[in-house]
Protein backbone atom coordinates (compact mmCIF):
# COMPACT_ATOMS: atom_id res chain seq x y z
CA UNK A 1 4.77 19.26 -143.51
CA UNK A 2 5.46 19.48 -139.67
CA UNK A 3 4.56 16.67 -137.49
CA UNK A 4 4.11 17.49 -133.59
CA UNK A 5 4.86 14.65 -131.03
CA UNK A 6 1.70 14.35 -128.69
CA UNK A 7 3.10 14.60 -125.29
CA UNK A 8 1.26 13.19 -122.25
CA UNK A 9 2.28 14.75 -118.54
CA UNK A 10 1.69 14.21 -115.32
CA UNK A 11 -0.30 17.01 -113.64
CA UNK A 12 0.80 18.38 -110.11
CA UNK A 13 -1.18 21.47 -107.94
CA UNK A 14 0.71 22.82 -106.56
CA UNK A 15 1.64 26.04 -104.32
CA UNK A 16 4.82 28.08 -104.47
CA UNK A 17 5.55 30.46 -101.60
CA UNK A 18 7.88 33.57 -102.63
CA UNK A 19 9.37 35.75 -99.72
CA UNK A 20 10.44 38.98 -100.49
CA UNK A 21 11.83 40.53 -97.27
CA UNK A 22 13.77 44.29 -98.93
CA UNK A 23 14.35 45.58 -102.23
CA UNK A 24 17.87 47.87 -102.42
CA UNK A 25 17.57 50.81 -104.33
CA UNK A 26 20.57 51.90 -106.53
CA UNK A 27 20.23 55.82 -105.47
CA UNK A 28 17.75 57.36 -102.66
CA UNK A 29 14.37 57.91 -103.46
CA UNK A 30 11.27 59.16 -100.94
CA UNK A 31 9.09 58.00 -103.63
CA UNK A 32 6.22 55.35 -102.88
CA UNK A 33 6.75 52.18 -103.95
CA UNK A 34 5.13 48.72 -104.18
CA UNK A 35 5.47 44.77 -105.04
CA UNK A 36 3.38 42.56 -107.77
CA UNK A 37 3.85 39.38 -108.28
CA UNK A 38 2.37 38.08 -111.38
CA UNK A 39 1.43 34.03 -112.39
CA UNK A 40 -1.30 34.30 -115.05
CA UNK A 41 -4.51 35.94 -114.83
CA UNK A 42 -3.43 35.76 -110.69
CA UNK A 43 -1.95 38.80 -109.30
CA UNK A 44 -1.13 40.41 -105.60
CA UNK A 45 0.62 43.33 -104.48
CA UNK A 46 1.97 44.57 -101.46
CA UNK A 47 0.92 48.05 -100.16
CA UNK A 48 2.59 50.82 -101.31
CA UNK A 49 6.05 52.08 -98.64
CA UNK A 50 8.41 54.33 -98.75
CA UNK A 51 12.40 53.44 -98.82
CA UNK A 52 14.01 54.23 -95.18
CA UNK A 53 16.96 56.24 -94.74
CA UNK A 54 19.32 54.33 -96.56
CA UNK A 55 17.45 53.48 -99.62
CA UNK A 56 16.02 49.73 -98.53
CA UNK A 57 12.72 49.07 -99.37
CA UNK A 58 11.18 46.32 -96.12
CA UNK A 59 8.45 44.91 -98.03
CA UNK A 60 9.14 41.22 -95.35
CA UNK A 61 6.44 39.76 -97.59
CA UNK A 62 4.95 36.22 -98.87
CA UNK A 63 2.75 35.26 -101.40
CA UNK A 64 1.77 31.89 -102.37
CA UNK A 65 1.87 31.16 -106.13
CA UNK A 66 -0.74 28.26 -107.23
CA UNK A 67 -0.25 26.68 -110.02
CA UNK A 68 -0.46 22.62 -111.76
CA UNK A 69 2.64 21.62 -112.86
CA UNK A 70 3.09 19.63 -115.43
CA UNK A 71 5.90 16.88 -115.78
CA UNK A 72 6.49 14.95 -119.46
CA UNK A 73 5.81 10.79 -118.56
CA UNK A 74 8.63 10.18 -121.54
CA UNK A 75 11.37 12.42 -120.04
CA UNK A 76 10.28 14.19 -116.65
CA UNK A 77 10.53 17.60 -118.04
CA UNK A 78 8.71 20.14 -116.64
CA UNK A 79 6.63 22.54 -118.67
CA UNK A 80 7.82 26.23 -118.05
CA UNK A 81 6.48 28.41 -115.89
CA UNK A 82 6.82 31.60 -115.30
CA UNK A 83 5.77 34.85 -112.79
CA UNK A 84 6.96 38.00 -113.03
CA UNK A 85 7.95 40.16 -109.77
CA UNK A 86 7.39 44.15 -110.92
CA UNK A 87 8.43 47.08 -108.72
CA UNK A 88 6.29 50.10 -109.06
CA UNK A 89 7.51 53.71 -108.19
CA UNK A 90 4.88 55.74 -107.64
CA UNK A 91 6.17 59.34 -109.09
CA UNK A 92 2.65 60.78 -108.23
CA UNK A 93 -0.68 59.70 -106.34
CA UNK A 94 -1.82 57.67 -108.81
CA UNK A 95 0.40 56.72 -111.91
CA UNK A 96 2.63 54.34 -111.14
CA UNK A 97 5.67 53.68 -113.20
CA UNK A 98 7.62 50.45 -113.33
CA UNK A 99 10.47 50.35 -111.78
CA UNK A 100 12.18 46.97 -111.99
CA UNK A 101 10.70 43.60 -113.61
CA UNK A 102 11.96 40.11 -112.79
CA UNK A 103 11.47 36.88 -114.76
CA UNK A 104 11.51 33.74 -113.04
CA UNK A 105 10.64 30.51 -114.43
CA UNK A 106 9.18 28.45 -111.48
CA UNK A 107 9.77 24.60 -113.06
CA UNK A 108 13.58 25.66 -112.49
CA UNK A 109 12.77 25.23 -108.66
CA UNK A 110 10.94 21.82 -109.09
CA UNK A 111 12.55 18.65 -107.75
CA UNK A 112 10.54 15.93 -109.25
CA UNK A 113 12.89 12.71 -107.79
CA UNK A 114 9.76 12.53 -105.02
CA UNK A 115 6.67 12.01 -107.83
CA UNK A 116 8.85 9.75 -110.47
């Protein structure tokens, strides 16, 4: 038998801004490419650009990430969560392939000393 602790939290909106200003490719490329950040069913993309001369993607984008964060009343832990950056290479018009995925677990950037 497994018992489960009921855990009450603390619910927070909030809104995350991510800039992304260029994305350094390993090896050149005239490929298209383009940005999507993912947080849940909410997504956004930048439009699709081409790496200059030296293989740097300048994307010089934000998005804003909304999201309620919620903080355990025992313990002030924050429940994870997470949005995923992808980077899409565009080999032809319209199949894009991904290119590079990144993880990032937004609690690790809240500071909760302010609501506690």
């Amino acid at each position: 038998r497994v018992l489960f602790r009921s855990v009450e939290y603390n619910k927070y909106p909030s809104i995350f801004t991510i800039s992304i200003k260029d994305v350094i490719l390993q090896r050149k490329m005239n490929n298209e490419f383009m940005l999507e950040i993912i947080r849940g069913t909410s997504k956004s993309q930048t439009d699709r650009i081409r790496p200059n001369s030296s293989g740097v993607l300048h994307f010089d984008s934000n998005f804003e990430i909304n999201c309620t964060m919620y903080v355990s009343k025992t313990d002030n832990k924050v429940r994870s969560k997470k949005y995923h950056i992808v980077l899409h290479r565009f080999v032809n018009k319209k199949e894009p392939k991904i290119y590079g995925k990144l993880v990032y677990d937004i609690s690790k950037l809240w500071d909760n000393k302010d609501f506690t």
